[in-house]
Protein backbone atom coordinates (compact mmCIF):
# COMPACT_ATOMS: atom_id res chain seq x y z
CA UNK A 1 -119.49 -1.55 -19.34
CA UNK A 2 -115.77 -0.73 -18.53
CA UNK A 3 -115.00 2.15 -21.90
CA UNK A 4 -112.38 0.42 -22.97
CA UNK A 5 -110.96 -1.40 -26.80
CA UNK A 6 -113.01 -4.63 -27.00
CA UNK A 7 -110.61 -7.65 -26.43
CA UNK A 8 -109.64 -9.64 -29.36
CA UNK A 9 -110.92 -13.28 -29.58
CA UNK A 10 -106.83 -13.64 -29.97
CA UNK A 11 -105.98 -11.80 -27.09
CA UNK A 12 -104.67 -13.53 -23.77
CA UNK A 13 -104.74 -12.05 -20.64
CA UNK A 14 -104.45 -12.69 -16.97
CA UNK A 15 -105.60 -11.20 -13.62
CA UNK A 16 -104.13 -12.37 -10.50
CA UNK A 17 -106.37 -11.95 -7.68
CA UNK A 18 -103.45 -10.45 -5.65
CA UNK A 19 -103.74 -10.39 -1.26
CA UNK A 20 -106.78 -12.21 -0.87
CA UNK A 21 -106.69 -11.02 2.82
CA UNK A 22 -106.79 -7.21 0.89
CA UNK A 23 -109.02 -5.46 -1.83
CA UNK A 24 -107.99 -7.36 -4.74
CA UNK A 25 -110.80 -9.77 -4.90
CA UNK A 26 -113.14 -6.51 -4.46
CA UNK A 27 -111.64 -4.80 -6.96
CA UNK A 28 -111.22 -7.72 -9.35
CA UNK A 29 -115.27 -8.52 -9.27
CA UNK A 30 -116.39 -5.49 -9.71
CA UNK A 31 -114.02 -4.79 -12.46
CA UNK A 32 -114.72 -8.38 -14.91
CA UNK A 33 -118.66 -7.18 -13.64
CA UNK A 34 -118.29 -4.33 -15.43
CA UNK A 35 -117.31 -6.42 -18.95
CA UNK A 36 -119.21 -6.74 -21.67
CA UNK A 37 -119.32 -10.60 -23.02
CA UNK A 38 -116.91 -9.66 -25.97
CA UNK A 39 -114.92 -7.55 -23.49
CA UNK A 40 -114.20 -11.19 -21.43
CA UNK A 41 -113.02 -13.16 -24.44
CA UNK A 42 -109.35 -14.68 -23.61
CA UNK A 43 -109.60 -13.44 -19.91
CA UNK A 44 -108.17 -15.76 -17.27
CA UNK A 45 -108.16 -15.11 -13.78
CA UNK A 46 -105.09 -16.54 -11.56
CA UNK A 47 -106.82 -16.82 -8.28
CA UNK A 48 -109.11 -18.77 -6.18
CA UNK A 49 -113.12 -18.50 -6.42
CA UNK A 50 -113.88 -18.23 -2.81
CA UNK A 51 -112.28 -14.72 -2.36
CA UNK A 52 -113.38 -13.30 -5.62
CA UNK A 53 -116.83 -14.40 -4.56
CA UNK A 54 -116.86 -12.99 -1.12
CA UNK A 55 -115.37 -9.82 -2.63
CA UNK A 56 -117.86 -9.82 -5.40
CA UNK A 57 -120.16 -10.55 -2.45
CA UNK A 58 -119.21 -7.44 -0.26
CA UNK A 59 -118.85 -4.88 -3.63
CA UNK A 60 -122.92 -6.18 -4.46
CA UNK A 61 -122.20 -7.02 -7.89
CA UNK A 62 -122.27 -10.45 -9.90
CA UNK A 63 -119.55 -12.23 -11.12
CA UNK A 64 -119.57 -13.52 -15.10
CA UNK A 65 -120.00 -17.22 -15.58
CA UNK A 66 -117.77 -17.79 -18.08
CA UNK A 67 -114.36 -16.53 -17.12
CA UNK A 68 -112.23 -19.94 -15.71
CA UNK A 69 -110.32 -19.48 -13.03
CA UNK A 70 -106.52 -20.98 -12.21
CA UNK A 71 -106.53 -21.72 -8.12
CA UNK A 72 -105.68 -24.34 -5.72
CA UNK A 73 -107.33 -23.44 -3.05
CA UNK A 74 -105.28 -21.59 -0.99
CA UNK A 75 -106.95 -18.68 -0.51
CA UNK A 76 -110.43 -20.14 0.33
CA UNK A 77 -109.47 -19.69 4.07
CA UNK A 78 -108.03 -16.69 3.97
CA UNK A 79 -110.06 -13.34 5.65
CA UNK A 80 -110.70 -10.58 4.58
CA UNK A 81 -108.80 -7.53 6.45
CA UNK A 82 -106.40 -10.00 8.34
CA UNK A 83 -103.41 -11.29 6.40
CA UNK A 84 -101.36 -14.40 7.54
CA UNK A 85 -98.69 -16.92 6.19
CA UNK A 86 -102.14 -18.13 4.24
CA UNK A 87 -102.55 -14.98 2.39
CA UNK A 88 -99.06 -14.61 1.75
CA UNK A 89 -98.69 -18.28 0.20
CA UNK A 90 -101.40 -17.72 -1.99
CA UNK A 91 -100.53 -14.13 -3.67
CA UNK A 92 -97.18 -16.00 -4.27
CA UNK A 93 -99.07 -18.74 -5.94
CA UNK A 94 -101.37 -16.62 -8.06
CA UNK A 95 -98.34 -14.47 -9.31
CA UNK A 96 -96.30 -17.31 -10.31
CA UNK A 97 -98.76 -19.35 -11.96
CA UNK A 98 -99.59 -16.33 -13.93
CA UNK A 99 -95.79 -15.56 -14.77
CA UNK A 100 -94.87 -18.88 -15.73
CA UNK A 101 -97.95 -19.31 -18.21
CA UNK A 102 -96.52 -15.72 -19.93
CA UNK A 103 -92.95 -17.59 -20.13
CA UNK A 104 -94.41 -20.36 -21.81
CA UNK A 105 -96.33 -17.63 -24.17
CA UNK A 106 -99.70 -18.65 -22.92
CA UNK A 107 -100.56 -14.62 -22.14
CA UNK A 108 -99.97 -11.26 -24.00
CA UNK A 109 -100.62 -9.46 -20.47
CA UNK A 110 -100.61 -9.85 -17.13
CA UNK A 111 -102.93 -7.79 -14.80
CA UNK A 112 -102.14 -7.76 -11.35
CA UNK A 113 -104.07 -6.97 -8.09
CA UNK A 114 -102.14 -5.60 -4.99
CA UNK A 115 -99.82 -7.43 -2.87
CA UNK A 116 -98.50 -7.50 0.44
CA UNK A 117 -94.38 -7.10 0.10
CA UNK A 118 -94.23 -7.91 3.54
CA UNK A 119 -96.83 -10.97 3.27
CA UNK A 120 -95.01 -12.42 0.08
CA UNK A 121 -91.60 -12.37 1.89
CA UNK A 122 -93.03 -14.60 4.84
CA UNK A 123 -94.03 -16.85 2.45
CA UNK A 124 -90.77 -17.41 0.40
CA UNK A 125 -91.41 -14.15 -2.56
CA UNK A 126 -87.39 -13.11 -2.94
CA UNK A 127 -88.08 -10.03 -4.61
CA UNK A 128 -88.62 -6.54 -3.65
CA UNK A 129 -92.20 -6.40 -5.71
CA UNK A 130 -93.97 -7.37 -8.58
CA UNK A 131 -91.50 -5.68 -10.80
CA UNK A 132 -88.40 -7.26 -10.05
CA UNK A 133 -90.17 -11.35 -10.42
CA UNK A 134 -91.60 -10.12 -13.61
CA UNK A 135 -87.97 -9.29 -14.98
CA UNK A 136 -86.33 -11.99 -13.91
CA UNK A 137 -88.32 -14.88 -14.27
CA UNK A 138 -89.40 -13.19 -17.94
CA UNK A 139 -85.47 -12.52 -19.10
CA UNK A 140 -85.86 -8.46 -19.18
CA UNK A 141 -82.64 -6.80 -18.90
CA UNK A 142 -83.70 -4.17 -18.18
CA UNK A 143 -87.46 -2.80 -16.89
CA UNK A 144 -88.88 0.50 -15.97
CA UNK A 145 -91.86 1.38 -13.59
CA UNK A 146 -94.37 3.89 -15.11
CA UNK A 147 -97.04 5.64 -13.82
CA UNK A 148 -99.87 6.13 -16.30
CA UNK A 149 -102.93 8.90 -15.26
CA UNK A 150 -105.08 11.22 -17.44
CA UNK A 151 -103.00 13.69 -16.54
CA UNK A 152 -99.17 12.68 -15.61
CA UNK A 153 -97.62 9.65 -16.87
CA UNK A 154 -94.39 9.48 -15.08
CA UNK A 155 -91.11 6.85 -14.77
CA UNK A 156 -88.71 5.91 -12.28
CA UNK A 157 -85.17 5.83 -13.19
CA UNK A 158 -84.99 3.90 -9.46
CA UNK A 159 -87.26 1.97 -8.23
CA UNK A 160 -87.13 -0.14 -4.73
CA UNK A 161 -84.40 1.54 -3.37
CA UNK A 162 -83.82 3.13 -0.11
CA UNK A 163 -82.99 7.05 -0.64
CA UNK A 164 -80.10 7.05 0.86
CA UNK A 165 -78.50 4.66 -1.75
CA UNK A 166 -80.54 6.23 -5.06
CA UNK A 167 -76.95 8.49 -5.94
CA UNK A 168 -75.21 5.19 -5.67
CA UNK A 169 -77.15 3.49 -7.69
CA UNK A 170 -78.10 6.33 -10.71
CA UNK A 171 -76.22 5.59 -13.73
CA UNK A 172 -75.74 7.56 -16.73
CA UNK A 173 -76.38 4.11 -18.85
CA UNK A 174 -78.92 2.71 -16.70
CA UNK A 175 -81.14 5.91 -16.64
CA UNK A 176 -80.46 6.40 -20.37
CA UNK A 177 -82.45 2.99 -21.48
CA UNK A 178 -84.88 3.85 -19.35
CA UNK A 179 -85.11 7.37 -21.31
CA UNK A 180 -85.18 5.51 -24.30
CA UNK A 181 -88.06 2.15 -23.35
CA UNK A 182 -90.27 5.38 -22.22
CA UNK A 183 -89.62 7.28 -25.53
CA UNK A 184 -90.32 4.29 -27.09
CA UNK A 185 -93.62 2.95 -25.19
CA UNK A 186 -95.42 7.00 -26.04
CA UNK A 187 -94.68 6.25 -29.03
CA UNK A 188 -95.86 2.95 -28.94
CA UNK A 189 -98.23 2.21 -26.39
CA UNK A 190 -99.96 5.50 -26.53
CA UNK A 191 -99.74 6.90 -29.92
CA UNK A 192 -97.70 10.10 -29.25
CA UNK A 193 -95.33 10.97 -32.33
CA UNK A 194 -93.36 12.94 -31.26
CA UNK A 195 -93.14 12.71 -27.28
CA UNK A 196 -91.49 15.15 -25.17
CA UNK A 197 -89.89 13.68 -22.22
CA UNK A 198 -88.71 15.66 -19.40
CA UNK A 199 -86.11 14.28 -17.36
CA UNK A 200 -86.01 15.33 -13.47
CA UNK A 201 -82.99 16.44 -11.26
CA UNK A 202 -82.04 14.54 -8.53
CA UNK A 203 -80.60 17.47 -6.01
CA UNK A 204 -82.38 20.79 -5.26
CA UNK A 205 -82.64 23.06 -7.85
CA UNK A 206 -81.52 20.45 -10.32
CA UNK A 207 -78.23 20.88 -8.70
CA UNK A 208 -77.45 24.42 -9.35
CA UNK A 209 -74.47 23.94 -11.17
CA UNK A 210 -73.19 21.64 -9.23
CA UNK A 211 -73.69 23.94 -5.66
CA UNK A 212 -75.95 21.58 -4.64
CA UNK A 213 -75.06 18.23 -5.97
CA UNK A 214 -73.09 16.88 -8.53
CA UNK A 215 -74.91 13.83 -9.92
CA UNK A 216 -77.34 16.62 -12.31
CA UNK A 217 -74.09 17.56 -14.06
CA UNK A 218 -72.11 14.30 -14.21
CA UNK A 219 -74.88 11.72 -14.55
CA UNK A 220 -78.36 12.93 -15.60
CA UNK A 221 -77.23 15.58 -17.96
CA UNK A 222 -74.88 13.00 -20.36
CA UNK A 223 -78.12 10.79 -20.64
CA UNK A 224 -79.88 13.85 -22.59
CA UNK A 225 -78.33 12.97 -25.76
CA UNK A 226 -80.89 13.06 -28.70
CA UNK A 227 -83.29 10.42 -29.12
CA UNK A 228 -85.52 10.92 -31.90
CA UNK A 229 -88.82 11.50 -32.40
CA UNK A 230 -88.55 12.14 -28.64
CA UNK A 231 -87.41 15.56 -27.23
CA UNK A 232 -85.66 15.32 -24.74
CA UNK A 233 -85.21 17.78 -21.55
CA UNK A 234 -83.63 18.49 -18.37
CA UNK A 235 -82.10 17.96 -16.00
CA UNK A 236 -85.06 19.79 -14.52
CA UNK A 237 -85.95 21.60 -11.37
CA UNK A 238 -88.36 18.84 -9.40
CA UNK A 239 -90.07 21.10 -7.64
CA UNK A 240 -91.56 22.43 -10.26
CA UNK A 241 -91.33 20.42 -13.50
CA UNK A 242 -94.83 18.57 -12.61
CA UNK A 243 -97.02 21.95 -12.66
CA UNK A 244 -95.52 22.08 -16.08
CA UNK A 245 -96.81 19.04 -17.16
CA UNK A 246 -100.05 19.75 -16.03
CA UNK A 247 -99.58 22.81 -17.97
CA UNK A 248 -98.90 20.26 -21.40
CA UNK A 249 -95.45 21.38 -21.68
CA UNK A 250 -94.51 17.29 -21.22
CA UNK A 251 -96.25 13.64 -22.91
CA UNK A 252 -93.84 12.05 -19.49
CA UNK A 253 -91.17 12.36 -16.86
CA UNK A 254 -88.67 10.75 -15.75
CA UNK A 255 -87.80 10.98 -11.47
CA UNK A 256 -85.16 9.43 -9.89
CA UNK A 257 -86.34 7.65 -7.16
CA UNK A 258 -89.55 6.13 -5.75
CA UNK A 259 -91.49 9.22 -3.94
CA UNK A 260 -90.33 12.18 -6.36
CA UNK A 261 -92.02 10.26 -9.08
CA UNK A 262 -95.29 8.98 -6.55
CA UNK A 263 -95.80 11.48 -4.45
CA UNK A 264 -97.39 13.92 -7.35
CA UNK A 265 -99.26 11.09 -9.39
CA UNK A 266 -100.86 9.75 -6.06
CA UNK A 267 -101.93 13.58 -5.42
CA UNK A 268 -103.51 14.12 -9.30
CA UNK A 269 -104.51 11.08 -10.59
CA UNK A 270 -104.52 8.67 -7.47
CA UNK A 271 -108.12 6.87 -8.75
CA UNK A 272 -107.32 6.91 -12.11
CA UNK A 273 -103.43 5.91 -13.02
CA UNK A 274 -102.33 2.53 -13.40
CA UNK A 275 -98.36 1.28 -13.14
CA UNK A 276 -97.37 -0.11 -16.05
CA UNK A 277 -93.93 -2.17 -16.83
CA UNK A 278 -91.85 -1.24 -19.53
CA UNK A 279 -89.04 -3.58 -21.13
CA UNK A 280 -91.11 -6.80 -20.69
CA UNK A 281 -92.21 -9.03 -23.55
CA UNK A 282 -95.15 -9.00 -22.27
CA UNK A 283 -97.82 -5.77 -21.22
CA UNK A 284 -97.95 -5.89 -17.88
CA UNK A 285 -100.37 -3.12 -15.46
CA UNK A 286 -101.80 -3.12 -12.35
CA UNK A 287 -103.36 -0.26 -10.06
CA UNK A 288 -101.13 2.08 -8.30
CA UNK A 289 -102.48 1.38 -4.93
CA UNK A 290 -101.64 -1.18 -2.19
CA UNK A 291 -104.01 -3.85 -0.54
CA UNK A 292 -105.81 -1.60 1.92
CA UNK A 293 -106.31 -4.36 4.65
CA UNK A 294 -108.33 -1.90 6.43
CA UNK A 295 -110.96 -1.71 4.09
CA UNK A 296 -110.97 -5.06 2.60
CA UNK A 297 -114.11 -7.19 2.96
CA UNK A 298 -116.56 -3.92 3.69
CA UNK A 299 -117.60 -2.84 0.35
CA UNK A 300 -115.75 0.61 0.33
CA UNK A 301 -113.00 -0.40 -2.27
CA UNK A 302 -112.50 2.08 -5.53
CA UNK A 303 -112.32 -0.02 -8.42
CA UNK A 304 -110.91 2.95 -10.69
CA UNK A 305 -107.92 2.24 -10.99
CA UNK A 306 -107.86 -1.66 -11.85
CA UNK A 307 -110.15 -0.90 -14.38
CA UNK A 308 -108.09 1.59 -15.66
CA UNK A 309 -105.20 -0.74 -15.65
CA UNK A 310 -107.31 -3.31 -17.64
CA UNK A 311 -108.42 -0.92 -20.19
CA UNK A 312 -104.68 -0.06 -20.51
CA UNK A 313 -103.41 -3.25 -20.59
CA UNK A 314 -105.95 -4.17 -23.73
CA UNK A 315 -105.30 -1.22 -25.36
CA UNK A 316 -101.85 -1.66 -25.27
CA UNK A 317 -101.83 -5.11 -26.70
CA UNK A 318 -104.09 -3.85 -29.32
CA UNK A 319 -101.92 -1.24 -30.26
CA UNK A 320 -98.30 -4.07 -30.27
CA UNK A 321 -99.91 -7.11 -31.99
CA UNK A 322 -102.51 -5.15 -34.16
């Protein structure tokens, strides 16, 4: 049984199946197999049955009876390990159908298995990820990426954007809301009363004093204003602010871009953190791994962190609407 809060009867959530070419309908089966019957209650998954089957199949478990499904097919020809145009049209199609039923306030969250970015594009997906459809087509001005584990939870202040433009792009505005939505969500979302957020450099050295960058001094540093109940610190020294959390001295971080942020969550909590979007009206999670096409279909996918993005997305609802 996956140790999670049991789902409410009133609770509404969806799992898209993701790349059915990739892990997702491995990872999917064995995670609803691991349900309790109460646990199921108001799950719906956005996907076809063929590849959930073959993954359930492949991972040697059996799939509940009495979760309905939302498909058209598309993916019934699709093969595991070898993505196509197929593949791609079909992750587009489960992610949609699943978005459009949260717009019309059909779901509380949205669960979603791994796609292929480059996949999606071939098939007509005009965003850079999962991130970027689920704040436009839901009407969030403004969204934030963050990485939950056991033992780091951290945010991006940038998310899809090549490193060479991440200075350009920084904002003292645009990184102070997303301060503030991930104050808000330890607070919120994981019951943290007074959070203390650390807030990374961008430069070496956090800039020193400007020697080695100025965006430290005359960006991050005016978003530090106070924010209570949140502490607030930095700008810190990246290279080693995340042996300090480890240490307990921080609830989260903030990085600036993409890899400062992944790099040390994939290294210390790659099985067990989940990526979570903040500023939605909705909860939305998913694992914080890709579709691992060269695994897919042989029974060697890790589970851990879908489930943990389940059992997060349920216990985040729980704590919004409860």
């Amino acid at each position: 049984m996956l140790a999670t809060t049991i789902v409410s009867s009133a609770t509404r959530l969806g799992i898209t199946l993701g790349d059915p070419a990739g892990i997702g309908p491995e990872i999917t089966a064995v995670t609803l197999a691991a349900l309790a019957p109460e646990q199921r209650s108001g799950i719906v998954v956005y996907g076809d049955q063929a590849p959930l089957e073959r993954g359930a199949k492949a991972m040697g478990v059996t799939l509940p009876d009495d979760i309905p499904f939302i498909g058209d097919g598309t993916g019934d020809r699709v093969i595991a390990g070898s993505p196509d145009e197929t593949s791609g049209a079909a992750q587009v199609r489960y992610l949609e159908a699943a978005v459009a039923a949260a717009a019309r306030g059909e779901l509380d969250a949205i669960v979603t298995a791994p796609i292929s970015k480059t996949w999606a594009k071939r098939a007509g997906f005009a965003f850079p990820g999962h991130t970027e459809l689920l704040a436009a087509r839901l009407g969030a001005p403004h969204v934030v990426m963050l990485f939950a584990g056991p033992r780091l939870k951290v945010a991006l202040a940038t998310i899809h954007v090549p490193l060479a433009q991440v200075p350009t792009v920084l904002t003292t505005a645009s990184l102070r809301k997303t301060i503030e939505l991930v104050a808000d969500s330890m607070v919120r979302d994981f019951g943290i009363a007074a959070p203390r957020v650390g807030v990374l450099g961008l430069n070496p050295h956090a800039g020193e004093g400007g020697l080695l960058g100025s965006e430290d001094r005359d960006v991050i540093a005016p978003a530090l204003t106070p924010y209570p109940p949140a502490t607030l610190h930095g700008p810190l020294v990246p290279d080693a602010v995340f042996r300090d959390a480890l240490a307990g001295r921080y609830d989260a971080l903030v990085a600036m871009y993409h890899d400062q942020g992944l790099i040390p969550v994939k290294l210390v909590d790659f099985d067990d953190a989940a990526n979570v979007t903040l500023g939605l009206p909705i909860v939305r999670t998913s694992p914080d791994h890709g579709t691992a096409y060269d695994i897919a279909g042989h029974g060697r996918a890790r589970a851990t962190s879908m489930q943990r993005a389940l059992a997060l997305a349920i216990d985040m609802v729980a704590r919004r609407w409860t």
